[in-house]
N, C-alpha and C. Protein backbone atom coordinates (compact mmCIF):
# COMPACT_ATOMS: atom_id res chain seq x y z
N UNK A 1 -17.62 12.76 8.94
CA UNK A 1 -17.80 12.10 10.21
C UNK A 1 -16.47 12.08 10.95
N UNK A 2 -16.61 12.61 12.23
CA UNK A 2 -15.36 12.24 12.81
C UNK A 2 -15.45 10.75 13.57
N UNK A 3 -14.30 10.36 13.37
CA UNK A 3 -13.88 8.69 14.10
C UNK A 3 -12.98 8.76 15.13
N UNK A 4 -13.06 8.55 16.17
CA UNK A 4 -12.05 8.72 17.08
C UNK A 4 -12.18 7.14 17.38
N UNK A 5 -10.85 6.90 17.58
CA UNK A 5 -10.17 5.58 17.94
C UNK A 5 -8.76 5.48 18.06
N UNK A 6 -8.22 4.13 18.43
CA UNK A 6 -7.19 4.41 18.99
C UNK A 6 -6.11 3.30 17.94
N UNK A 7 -7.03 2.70 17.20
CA UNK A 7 -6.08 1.95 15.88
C UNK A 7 -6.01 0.21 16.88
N UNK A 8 -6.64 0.38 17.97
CA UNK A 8 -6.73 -1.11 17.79
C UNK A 8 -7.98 -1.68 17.70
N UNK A 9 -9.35 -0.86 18.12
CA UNK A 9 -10.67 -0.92 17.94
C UNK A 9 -11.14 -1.42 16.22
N UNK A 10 -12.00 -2.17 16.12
CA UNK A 10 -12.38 -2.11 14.69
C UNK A 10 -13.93 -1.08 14.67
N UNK A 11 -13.96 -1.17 13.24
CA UNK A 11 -15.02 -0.16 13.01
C UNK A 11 -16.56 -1.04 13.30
N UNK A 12 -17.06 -0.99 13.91
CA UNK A 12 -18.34 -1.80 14.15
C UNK A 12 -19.42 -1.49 13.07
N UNK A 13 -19.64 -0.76 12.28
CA UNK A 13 -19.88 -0.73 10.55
C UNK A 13 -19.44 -0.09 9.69
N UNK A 14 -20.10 0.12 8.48
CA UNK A 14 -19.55 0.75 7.48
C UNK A 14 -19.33 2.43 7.60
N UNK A 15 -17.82 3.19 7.18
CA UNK A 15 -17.69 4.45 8.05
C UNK A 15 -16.84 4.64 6.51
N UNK A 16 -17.37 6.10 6.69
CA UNK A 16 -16.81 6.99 5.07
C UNK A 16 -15.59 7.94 6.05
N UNK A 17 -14.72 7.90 5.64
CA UNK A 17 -13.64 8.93 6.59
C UNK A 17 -12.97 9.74 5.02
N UNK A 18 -12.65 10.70 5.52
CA UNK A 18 -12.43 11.94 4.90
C UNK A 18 -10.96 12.66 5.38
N UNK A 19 -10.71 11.66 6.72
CA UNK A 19 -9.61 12.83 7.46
C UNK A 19 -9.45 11.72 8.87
N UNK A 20 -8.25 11.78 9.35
CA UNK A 20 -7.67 11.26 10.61
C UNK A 20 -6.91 12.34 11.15
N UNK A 21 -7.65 12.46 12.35
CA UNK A 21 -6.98 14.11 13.24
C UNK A 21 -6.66 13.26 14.73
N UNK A 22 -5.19 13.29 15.28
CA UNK A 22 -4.49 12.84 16.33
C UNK A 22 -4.70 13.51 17.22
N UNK A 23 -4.70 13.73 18.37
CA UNK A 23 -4.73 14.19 19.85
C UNK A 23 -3.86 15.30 19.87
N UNK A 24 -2.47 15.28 19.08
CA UNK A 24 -1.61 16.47 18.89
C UNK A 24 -1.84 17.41 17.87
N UNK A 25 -2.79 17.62 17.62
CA UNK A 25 -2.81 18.50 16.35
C UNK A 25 -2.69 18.46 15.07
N UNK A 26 -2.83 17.59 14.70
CA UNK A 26 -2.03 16.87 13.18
C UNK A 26 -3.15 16.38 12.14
N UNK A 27 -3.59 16.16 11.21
CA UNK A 27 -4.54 15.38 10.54
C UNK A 27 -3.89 14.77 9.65
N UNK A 28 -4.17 13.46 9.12
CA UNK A 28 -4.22 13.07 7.70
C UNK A 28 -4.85 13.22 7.03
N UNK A 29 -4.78 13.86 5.78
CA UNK A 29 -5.99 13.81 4.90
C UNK A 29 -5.72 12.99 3.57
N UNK A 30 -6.13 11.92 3.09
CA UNK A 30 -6.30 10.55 2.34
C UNK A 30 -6.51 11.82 1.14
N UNK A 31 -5.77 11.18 -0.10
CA UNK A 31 -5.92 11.31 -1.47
C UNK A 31 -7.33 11.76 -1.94
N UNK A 32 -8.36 10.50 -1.18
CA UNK A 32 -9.50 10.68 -1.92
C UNK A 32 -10.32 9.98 -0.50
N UNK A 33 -11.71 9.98 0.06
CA UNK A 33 -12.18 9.51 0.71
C UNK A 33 -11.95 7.89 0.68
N UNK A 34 -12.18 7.06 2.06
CA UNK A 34 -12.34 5.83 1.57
C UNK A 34 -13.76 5.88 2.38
N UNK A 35 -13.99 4.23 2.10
CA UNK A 35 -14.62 3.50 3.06
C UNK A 35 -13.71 2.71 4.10
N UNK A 36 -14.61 2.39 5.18
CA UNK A 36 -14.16 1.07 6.40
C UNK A 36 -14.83 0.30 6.11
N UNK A 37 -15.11 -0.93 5.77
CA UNK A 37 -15.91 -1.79 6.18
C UNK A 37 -16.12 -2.50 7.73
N UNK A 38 -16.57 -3.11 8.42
CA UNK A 38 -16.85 -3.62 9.45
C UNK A 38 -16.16 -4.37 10.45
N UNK A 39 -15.53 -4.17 10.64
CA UNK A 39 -14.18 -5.07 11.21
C UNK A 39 -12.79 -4.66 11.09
N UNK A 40 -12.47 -3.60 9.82
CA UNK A 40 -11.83 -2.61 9.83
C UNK A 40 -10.95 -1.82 10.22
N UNK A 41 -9.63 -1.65 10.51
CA UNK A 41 -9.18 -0.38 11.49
C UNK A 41 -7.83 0.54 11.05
N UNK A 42 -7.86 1.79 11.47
CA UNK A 42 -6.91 2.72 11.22
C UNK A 42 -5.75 2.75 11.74
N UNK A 43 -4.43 2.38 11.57
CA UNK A 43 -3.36 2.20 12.21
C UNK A 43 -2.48 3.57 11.66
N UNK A 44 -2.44 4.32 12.51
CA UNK A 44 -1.33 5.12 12.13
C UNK A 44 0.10 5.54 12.78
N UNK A 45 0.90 4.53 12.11
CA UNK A 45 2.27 4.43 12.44
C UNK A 45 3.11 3.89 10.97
N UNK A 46 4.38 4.14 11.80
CA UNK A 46 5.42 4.21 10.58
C UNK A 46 5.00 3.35 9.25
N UNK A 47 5.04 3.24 8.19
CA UNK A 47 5.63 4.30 7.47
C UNK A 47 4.83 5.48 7.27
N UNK A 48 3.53 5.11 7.60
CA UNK A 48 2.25 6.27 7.39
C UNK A 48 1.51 5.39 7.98
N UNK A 49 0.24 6.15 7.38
CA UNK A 49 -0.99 5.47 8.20
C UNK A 49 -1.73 4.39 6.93
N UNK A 50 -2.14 3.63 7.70
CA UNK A 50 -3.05 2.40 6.82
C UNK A 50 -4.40 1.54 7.41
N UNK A 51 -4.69 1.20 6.23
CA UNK A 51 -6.01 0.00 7.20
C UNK A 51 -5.70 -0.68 7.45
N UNK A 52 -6.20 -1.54 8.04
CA UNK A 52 -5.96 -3.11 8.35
C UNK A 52 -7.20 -3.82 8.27
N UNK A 53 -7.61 -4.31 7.30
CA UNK A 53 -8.40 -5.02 7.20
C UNK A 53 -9.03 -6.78 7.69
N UNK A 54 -10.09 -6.93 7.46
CA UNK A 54 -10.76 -7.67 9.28
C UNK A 54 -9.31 -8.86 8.87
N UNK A 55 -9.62 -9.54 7.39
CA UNK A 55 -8.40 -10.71 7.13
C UNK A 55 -6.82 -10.58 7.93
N UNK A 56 -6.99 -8.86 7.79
CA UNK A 56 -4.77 -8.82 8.35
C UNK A 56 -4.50 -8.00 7.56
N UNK A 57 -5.07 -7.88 5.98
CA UNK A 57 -4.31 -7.48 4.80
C UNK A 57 -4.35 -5.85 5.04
N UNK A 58 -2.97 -5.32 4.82
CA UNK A 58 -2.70 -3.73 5.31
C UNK A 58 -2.94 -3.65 4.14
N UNK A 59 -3.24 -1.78 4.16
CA UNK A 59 -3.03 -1.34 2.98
C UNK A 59 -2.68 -0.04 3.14
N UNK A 60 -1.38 0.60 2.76
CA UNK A 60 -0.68 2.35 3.01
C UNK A 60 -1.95 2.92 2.46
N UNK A 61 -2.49 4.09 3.11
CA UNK A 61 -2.57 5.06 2.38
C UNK A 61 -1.97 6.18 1.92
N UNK A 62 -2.33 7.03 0.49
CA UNK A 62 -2.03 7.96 -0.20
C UNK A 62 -2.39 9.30 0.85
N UNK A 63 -1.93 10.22 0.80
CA UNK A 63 -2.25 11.74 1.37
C UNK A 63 -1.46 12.42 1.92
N UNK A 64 -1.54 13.64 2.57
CA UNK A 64 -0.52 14.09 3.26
C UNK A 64 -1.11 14.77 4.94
N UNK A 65 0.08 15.20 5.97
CA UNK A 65 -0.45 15.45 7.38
C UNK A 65 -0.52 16.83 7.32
N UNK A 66 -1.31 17.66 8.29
CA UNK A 66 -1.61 18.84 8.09
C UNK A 66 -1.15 19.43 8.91
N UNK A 67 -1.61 20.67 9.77
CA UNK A 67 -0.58 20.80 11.04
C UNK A 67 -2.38 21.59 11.20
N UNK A 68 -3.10 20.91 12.58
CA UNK A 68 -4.58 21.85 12.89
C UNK A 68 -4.04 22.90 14.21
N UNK A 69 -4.69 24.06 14.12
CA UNK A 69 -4.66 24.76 15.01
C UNK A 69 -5.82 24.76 16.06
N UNK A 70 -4.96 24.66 17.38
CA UNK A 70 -5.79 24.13 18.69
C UNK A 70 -5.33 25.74 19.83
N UNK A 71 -6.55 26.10 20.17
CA UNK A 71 -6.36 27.13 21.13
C UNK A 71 -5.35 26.10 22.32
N UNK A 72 -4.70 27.12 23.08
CA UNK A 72 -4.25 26.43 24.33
C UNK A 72 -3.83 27.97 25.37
N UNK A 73 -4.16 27.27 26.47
CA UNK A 73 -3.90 28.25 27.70
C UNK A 73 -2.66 27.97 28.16
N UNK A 74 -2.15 29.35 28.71
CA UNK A 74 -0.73 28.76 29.02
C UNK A 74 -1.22 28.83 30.49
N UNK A 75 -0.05 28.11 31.62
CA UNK A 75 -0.54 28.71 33.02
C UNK A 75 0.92 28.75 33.63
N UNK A 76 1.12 29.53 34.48
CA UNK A 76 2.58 30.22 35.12
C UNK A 76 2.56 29.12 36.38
């Protein structure tokens, strides 16, 4: 499933993510799938990316960033 959000939105239900792909080309891909639960959200900033769960309580995740390839037009 792709999730697009912006890390201050929560997840309005339960969401299996596999991968976090940025606007620049980049993905995270997590160790191992998680879940979101409902209230939920993806923050990705320093030191990495993490949840934030509905209480507050962060949690880093494990994985590494990828580099995705995006066509682009150039224009003169």
């Amino acid at each position: 499933m792709r999730l697009t959000g912006d890390g201050a939105v929560a997840a309005s239900r339960l969401v299996l993510i596999d991968e976090f792909e940025t606007d620049d080309g980049y993905a995270f891909v997590p160790t191992r799938p998680l879940f979101l639960a409902a209230g939920d959200r993806v923050e990705l900033a320093d030191p990495g990316p993490a949840v934030v769960r509905a209480d507050g309580a962060r949690h880093l995740l494990d994985g590494g960033w990828e580099t995705r390839c995006r066509w682009s037009v150039r224009r003169r």
